[in-house]
C-alpha atoms as a PDB file:
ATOM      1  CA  UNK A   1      17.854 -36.527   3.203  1.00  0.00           C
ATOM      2  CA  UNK A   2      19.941 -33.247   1.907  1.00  0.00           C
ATOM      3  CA  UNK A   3      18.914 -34.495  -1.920  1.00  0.00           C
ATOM      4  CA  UNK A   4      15.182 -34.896  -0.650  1.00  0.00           C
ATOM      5  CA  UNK A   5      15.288 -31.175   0.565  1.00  0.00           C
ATOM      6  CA  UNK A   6      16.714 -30.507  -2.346  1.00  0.00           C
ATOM      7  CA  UNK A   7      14.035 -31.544  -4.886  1.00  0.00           C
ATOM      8  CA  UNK A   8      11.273 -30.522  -2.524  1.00  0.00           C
ATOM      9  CA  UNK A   9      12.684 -26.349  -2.579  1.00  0.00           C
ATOM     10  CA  UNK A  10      13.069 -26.328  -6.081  1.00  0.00           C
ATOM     11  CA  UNK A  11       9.842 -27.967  -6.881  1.00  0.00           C
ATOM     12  CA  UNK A  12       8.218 -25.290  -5.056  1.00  0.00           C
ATOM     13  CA  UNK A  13      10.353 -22.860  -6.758  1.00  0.00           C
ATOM     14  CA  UNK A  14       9.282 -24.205  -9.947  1.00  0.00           C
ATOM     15  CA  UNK A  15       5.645 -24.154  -8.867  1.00  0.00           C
ATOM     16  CA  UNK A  16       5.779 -20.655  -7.842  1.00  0.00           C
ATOM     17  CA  UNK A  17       7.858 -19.631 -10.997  1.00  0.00           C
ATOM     18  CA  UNK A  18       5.878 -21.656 -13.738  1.00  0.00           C
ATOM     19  CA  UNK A  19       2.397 -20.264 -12.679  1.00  0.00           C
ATOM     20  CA  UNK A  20       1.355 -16.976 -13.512  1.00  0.00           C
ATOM     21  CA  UNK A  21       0.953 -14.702 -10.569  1.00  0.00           C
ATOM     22  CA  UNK A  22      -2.010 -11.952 -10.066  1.00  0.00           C
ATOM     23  CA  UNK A  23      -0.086  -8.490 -10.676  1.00  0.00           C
ATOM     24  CA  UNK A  24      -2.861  -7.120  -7.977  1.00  0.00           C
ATOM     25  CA  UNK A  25      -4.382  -8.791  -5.286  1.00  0.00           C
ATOM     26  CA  UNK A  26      -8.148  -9.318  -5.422  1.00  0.00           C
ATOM     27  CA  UNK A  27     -10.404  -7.204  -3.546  1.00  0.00           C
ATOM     28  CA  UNK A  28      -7.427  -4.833  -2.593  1.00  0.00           C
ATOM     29  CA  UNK A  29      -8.796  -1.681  -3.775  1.00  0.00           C
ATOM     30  CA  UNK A  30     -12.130  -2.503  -2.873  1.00  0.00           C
ATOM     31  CA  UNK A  31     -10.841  -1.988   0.885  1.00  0.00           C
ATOM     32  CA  UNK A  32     -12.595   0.852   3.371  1.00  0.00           C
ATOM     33  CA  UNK A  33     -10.873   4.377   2.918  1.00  0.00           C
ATOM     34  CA  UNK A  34      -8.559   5.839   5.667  1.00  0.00           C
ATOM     35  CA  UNK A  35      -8.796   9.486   6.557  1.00  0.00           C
ATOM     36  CA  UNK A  36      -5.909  11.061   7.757  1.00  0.00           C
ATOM     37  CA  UNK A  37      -5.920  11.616  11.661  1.00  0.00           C
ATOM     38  CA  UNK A  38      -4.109  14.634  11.532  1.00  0.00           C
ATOM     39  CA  UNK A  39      -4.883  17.864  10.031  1.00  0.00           C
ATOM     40  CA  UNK A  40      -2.142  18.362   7.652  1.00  0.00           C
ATOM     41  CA  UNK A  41      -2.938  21.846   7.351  1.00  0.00           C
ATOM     42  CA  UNK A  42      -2.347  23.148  10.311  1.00  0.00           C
ATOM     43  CA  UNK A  43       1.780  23.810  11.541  1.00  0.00           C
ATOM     44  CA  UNK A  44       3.030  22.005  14.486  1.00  0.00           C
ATOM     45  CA  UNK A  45       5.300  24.229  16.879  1.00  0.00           C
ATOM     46  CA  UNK A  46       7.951  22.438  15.755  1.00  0.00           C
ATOM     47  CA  UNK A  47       7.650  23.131  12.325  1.00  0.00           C
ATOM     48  CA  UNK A  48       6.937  26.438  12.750  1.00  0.00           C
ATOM     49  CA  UNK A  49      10.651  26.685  14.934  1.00  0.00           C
ATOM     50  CA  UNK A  50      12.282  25.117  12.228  1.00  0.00           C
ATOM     51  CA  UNK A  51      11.007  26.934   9.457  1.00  0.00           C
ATOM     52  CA  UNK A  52      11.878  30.168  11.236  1.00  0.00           C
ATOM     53  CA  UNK A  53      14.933  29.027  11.896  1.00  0.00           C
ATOM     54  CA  UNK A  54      15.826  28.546   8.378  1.00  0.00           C
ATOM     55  CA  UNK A  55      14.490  31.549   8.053  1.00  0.00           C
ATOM     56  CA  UNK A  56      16.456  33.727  10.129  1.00  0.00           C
ATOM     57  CA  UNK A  57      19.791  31.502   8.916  1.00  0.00           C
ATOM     58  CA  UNK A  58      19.090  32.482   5.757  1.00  0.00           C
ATOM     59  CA  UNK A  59      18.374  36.585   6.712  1.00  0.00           C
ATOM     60  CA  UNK A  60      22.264  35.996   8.389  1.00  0.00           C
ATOM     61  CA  UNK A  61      23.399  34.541   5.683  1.00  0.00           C
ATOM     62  CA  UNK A  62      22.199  37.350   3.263  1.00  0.00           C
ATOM     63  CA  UNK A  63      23.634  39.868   5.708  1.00  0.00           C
ATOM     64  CA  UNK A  64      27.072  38.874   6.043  1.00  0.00           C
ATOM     65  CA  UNK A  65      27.065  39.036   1.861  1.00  0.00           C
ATOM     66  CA  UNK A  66      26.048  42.020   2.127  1.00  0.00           C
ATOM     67  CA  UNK A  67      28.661  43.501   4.948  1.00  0.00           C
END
């Protein structure tokens, strides 16, 4: 039974490794285009509060050099 198994997983293995493969899948491209559902130009709050953050780290940063 194990032996059966056996030949059955590498004949598949065979199968899948003898015959050449598509390198892209048909149609693929042709699919309908996706438009982004958010506005990636406009900030979030949260980006905003993290950017100023880094912001003012830096400033602190720079002004502890200095002093």
């Amino acid at each position: 039974m194990e032996e059966e198994s056996k030949k059955k997983i590498r004949s598949t293995l065979d199968d899948l490794i003898g015959h050449d493969l598509p390198d892209e899948v048909p149609g693929l491209s042709d699919g309908p285009k996706l438009t982004p559902v958010k506005d990636l130009s406009k900030e979030t709050n949260s980006q905003a509060l993290v950017r100023a953050k880094t912001k003012a780290k830096g400033v602190m940063n720079n002004l502890l050099k200095f002093y």
